[in-house]
C-alpha atoms as a PDB file:
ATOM      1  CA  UNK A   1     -13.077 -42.847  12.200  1.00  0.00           C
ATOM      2  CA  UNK A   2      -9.584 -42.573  12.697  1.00  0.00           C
ATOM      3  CA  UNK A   3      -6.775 -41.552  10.394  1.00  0.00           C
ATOM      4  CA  UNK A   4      -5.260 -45.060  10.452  1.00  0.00           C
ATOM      5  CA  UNK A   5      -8.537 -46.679   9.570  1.00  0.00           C
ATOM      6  CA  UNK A   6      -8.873 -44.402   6.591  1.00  0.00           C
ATOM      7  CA  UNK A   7      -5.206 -45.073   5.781  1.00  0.00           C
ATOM      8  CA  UNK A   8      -5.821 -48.966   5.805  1.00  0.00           C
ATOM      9  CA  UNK A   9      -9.316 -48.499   3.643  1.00  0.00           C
ATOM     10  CA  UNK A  10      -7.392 -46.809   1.158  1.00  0.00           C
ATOM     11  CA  UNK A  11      -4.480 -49.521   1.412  1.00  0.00           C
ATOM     12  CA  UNK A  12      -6.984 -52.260   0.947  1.00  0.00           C
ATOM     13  CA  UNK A  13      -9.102 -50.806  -1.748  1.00  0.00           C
ATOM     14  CA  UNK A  14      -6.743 -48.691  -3.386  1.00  0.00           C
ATOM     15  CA  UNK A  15      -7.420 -50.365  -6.697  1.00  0.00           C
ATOM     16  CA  UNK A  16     -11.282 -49.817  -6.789  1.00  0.00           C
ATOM     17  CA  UNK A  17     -10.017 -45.852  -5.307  1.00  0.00           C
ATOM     18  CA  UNK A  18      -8.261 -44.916  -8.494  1.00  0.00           C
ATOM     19  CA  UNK A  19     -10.681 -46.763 -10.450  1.00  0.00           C
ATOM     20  CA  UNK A  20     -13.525 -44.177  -9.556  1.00  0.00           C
ATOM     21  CA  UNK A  21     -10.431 -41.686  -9.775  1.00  0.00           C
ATOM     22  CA  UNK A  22      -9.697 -42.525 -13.516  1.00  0.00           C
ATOM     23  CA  UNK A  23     -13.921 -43.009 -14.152  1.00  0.00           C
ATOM     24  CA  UNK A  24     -14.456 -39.475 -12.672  1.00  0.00           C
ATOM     25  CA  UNK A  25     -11.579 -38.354 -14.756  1.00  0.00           C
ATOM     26  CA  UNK A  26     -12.999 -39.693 -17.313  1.00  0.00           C
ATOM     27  CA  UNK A  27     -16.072 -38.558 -17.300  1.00  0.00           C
ATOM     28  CA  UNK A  28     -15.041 -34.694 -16.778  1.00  0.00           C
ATOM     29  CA  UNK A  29     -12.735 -34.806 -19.621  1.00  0.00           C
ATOM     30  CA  UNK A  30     -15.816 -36.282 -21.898  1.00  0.00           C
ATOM     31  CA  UNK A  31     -17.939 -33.621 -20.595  1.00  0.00           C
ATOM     32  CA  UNK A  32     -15.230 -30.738 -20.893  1.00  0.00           C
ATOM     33  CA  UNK A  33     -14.568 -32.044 -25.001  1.00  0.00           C
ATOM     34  CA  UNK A  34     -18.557 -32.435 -25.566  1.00  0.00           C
ATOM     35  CA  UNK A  35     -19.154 -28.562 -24.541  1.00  0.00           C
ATOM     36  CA  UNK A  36     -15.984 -27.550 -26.895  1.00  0.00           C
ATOM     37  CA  UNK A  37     -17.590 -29.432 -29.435  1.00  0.00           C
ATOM     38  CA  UNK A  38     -20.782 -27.877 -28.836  1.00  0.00           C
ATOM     39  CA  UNK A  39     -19.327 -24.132 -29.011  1.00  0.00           C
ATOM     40  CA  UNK A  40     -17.505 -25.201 -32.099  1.00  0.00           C
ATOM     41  CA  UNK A  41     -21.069 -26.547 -33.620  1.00  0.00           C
ATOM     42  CA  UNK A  42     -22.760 -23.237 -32.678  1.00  0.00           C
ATOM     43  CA  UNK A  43     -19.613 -21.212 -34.097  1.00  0.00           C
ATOM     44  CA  UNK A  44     -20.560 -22.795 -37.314  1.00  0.00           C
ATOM     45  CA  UNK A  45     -24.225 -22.588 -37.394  1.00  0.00           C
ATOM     46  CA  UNK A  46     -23.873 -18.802 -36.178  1.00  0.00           C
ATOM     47  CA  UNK A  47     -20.998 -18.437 -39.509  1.00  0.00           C
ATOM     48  CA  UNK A  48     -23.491 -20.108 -41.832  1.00  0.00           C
ATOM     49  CA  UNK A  49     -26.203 -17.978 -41.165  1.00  0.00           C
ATOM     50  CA  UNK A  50     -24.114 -15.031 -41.631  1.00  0.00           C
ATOM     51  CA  UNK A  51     -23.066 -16.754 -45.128  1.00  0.00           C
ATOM     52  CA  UNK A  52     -26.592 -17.404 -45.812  1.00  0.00           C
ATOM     53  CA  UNK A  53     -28.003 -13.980 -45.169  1.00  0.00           C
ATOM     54  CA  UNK A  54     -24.810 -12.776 -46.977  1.00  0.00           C
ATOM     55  CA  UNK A  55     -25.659 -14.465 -49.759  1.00  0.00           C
ATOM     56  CA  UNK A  56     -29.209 -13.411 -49.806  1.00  0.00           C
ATOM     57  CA  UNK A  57     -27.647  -9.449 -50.020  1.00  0.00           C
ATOM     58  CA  UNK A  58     -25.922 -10.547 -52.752  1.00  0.00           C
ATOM     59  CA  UNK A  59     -28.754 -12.083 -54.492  1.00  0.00           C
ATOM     60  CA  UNK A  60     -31.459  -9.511 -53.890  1.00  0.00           C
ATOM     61  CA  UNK A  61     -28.737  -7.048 -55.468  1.00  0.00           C
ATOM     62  CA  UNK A  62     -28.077  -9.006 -58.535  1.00  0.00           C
ATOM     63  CA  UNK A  63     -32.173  -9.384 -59.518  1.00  0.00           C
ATOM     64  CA  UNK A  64     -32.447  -5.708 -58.989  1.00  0.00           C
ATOM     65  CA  UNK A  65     -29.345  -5.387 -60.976  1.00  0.00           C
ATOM     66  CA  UNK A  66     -31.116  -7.583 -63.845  1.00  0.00           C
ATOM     67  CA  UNK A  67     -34.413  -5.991 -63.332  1.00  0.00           C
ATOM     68  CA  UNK A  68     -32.817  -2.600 -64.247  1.00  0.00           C
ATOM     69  CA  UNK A  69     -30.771  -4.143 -66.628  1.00  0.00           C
ATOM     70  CA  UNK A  70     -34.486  -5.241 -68.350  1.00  0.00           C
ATOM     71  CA  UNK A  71     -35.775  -2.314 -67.912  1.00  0.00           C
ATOM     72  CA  UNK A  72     -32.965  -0.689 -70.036  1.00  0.00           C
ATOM     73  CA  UNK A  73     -32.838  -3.337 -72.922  1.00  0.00           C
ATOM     74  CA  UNK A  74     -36.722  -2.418 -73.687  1.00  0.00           C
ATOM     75  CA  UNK A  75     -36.253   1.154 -73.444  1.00  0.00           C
ATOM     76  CA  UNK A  76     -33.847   0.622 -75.689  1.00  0.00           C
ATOM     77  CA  UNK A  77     -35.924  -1.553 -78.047  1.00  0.00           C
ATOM     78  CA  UNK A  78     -38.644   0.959 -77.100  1.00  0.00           C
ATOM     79  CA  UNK A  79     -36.256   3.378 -79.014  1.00  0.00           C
ATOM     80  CA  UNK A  80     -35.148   1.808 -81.787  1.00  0.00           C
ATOM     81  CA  UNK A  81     -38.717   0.449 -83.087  1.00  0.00           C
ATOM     82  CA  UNK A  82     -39.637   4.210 -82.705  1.00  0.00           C
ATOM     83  CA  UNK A  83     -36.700   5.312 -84.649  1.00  0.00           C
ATOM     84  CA  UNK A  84     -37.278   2.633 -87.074  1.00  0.00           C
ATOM     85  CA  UNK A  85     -41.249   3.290 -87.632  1.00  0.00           C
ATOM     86  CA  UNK A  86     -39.968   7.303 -88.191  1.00  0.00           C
ATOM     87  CA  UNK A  87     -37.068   6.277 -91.029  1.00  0.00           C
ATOM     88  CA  UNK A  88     -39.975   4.070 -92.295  1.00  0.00           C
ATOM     89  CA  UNK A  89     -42.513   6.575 -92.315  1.00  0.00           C
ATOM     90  CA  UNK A  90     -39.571   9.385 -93.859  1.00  0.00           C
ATOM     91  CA  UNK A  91     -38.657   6.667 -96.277  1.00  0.00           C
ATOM     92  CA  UNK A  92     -42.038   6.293 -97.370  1.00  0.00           C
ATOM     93  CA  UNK A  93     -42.379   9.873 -98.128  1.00  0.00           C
ATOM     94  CA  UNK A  94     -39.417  10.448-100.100  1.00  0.00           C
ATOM     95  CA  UNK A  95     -40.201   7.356-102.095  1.00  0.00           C
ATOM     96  CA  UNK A  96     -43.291   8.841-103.076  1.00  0.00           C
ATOM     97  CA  UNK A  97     -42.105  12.229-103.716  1.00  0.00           C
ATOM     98  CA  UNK A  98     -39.269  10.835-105.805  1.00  0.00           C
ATOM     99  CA  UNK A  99     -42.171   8.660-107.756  1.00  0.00           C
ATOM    100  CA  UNK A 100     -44.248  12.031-108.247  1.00  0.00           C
ATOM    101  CA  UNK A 101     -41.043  13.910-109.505  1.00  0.00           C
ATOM    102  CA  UNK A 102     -40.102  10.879-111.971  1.00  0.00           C
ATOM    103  CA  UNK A 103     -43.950  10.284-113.099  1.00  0.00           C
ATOM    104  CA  UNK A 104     -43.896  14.290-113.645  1.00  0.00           C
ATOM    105  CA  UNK A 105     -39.957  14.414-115.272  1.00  0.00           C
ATOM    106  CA  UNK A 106     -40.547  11.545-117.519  1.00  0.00           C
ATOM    107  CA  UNK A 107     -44.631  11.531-118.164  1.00  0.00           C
ATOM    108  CA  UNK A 108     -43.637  12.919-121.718  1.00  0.00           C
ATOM    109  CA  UNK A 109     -40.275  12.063-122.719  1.00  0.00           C
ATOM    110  CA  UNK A 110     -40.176   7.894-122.559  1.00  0.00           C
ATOM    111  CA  UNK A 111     -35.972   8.211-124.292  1.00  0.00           C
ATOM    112  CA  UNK A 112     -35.125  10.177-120.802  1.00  0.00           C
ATOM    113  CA  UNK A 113     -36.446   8.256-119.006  1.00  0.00           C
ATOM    114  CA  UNK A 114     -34.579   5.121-120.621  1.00  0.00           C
ATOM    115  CA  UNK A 115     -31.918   7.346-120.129  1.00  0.00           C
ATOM    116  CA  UNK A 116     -32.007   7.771-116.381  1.00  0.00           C
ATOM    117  CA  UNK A 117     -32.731   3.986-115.997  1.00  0.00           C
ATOM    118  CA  UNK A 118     -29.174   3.014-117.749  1.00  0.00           C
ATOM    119  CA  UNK A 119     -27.408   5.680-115.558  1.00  0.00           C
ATOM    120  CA  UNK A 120     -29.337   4.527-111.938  1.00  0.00           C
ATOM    121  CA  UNK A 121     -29.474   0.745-112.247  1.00  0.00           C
ATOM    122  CA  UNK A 122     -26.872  -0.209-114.963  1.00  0.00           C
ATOM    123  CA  UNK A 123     -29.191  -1.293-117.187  1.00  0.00           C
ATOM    124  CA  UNK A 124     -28.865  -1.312-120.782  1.00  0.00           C
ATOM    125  CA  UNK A 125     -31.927  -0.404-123.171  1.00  0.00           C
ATOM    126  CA  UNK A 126     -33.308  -2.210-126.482  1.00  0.00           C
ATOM    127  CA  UNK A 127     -35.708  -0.686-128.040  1.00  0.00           C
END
């Protein structure tokens, strides 16, 4: 084969040449797009599992945050029912000793007592 016959081939066939040309072309520039858009696609898979474990943190920290949070609402109930059942329990006794000190003031002297009844409560008294 001979320059000239190549020459004339491509003369003759020049159309079908750059066909396959254009088609190879073609074909490389289809490839060269389909591996960007597969780097892009892992980029984003690789940037949502960051979000995802991200957001995982983040949501492991808020239950612990709302676990302690518990924890310090009943030790604070825990606290205040105590409190409560002691100012019961005081309450109790003073009630008591102020009965006993009006059942022992008064025991004898009913017009007193009528007395201290008007001046407590507001009361008035008719015998």
């Amino acid at each position: 084969m001979n320059l000239t016959s190549v020459i004339n081939f491509c003369m003759k066939y020049w159309k079908e040449l750059l066909m396959a040309v254009l088609l190879l072309s073609v074909i490389g520039k289809f490839r060269y797009d389909y591996g960007q858009l597969e780097k892009a696609y892992e980029a984003t898979q690789q940037s949502l599992q960051e979000q995802i474990a991200g957001l995982k943190a983040l949501h492991q920290q808020e239950l612990e945050r709302k676990e302690k949070a518990l924890e310090n609402y009943k030790d604070a109930i825990d606290g205040l029912e105590e409190d409560y059942r002691r100012s019961k329990a005081e309450l109790k006794r003073e009630k008591n000793k102020k009965r006993a000190e009006v059942v022992n003031e008064f025991s004898g002297d009913k017009t007193k007592l009528a007395e201290e009844i008007q001046e407590v409560y507001g009361f008035a008294y008719v015998p």
